[in-house]
C-alpha atoms as a PDB file:
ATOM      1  CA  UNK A   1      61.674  85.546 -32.985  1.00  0.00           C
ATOM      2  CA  UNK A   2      59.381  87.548 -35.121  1.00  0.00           C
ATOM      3  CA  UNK A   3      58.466  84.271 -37.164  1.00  0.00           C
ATOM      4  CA  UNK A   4      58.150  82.352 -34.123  1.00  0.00           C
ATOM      5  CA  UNK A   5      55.648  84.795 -33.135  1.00  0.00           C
ATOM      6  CA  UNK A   6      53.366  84.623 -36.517  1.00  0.00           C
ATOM      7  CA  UNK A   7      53.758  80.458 -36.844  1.00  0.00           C
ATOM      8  CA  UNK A   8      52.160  80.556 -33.211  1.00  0.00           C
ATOM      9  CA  UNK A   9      48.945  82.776 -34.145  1.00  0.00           C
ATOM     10  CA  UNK A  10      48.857  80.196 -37.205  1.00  0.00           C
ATOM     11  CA  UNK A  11      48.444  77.921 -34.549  1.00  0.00           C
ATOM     12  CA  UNK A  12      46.559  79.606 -32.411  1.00  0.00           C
ATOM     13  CA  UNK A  13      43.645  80.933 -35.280  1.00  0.00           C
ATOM     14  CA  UNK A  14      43.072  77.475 -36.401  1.00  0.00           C
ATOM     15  CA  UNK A  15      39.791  75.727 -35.423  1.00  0.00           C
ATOM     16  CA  UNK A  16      39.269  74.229 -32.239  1.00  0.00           C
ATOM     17  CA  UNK A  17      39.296  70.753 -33.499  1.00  0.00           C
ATOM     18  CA  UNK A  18      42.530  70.923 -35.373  1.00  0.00           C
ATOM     19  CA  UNK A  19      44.473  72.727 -31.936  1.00  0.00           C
ATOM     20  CA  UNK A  20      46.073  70.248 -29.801  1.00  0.00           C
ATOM     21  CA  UNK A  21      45.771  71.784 -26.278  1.00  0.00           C
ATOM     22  CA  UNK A  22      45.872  69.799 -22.981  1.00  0.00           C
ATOM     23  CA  UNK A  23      42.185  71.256 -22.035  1.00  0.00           C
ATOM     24  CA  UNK A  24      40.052  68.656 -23.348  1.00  0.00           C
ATOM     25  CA  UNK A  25      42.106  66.040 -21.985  1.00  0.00           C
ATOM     26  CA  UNK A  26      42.154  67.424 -18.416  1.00  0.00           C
ATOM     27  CA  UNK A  27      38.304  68.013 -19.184  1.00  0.00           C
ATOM     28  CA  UNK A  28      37.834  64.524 -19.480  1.00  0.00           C
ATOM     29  CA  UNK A  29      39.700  63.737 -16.479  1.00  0.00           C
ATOM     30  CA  UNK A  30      38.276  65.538 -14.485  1.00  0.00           C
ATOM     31  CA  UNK A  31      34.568  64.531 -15.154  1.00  0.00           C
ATOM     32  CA  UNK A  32      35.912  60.843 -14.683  1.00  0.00           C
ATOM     33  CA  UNK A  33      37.016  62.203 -11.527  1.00  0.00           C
ATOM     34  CA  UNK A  34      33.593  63.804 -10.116  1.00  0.00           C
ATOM     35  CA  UNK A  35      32.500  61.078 -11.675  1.00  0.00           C
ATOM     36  CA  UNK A  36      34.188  58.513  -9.369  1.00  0.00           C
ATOM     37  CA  UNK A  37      33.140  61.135  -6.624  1.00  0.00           C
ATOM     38  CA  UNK A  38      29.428  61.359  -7.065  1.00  0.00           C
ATOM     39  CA  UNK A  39      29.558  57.096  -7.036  1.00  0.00           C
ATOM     40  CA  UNK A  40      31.331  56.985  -3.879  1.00  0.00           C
ATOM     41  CA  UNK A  41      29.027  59.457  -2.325  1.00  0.00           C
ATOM     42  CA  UNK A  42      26.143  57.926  -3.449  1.00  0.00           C
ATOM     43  CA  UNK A  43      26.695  54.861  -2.495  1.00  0.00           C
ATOM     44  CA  UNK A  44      27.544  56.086   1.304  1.00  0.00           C
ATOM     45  CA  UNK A  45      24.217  58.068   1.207  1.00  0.00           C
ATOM     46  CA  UNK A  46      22.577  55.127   0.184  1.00  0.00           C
ATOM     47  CA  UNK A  47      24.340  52.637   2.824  1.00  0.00           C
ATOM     48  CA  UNK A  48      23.252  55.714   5.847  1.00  0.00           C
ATOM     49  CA  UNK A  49      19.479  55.414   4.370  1.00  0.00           C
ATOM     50  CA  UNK A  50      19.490  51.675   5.014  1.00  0.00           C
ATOM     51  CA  UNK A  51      20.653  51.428   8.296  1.00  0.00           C
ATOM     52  CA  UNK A  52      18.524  54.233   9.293  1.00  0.00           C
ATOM     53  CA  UNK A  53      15.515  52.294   7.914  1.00  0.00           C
ATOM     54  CA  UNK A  54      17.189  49.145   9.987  1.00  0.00           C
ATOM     55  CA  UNK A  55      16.993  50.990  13.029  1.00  0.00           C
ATOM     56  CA  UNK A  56      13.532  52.629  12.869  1.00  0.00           C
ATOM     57  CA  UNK A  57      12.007  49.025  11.690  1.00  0.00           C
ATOM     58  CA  UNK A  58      13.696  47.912  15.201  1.00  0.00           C
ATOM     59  CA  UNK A  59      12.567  50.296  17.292  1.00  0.00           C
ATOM     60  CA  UNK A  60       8.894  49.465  15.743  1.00  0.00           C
ATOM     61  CA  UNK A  61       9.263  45.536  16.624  1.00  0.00           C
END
């Protein structure tokens, strides 16, 4: 158990780019994720600003 213990600080002390931990993965995901989000959004603001500038250029005519 003890060496258990000391092989996992080895692991653990060892620069970020030689760790293999789930975080930058699930990072990723998630920014794919807002992302996907802020597109979807967007494009639904965008659709209400057109039809709002359909109506006002009817009720002009």
């Amino acid at each position: 158990k003890q060496t258990n213990k000391i092989e996992r600080n080895k692991q653990n002390n060892k620069p970020t780019k030689e760790r293999k931990t789930k975080k930058g993965r699930n990072k990723q995901k998630m920014k794919e994720r807002s992302k996907q989000r802020n597109k979807q959004t967007r494009k639904e603001r965008n659709e209400k600003r057109k039809k709002m500038k359909k109506c006002k250029t009817e009720t002009e005519k």
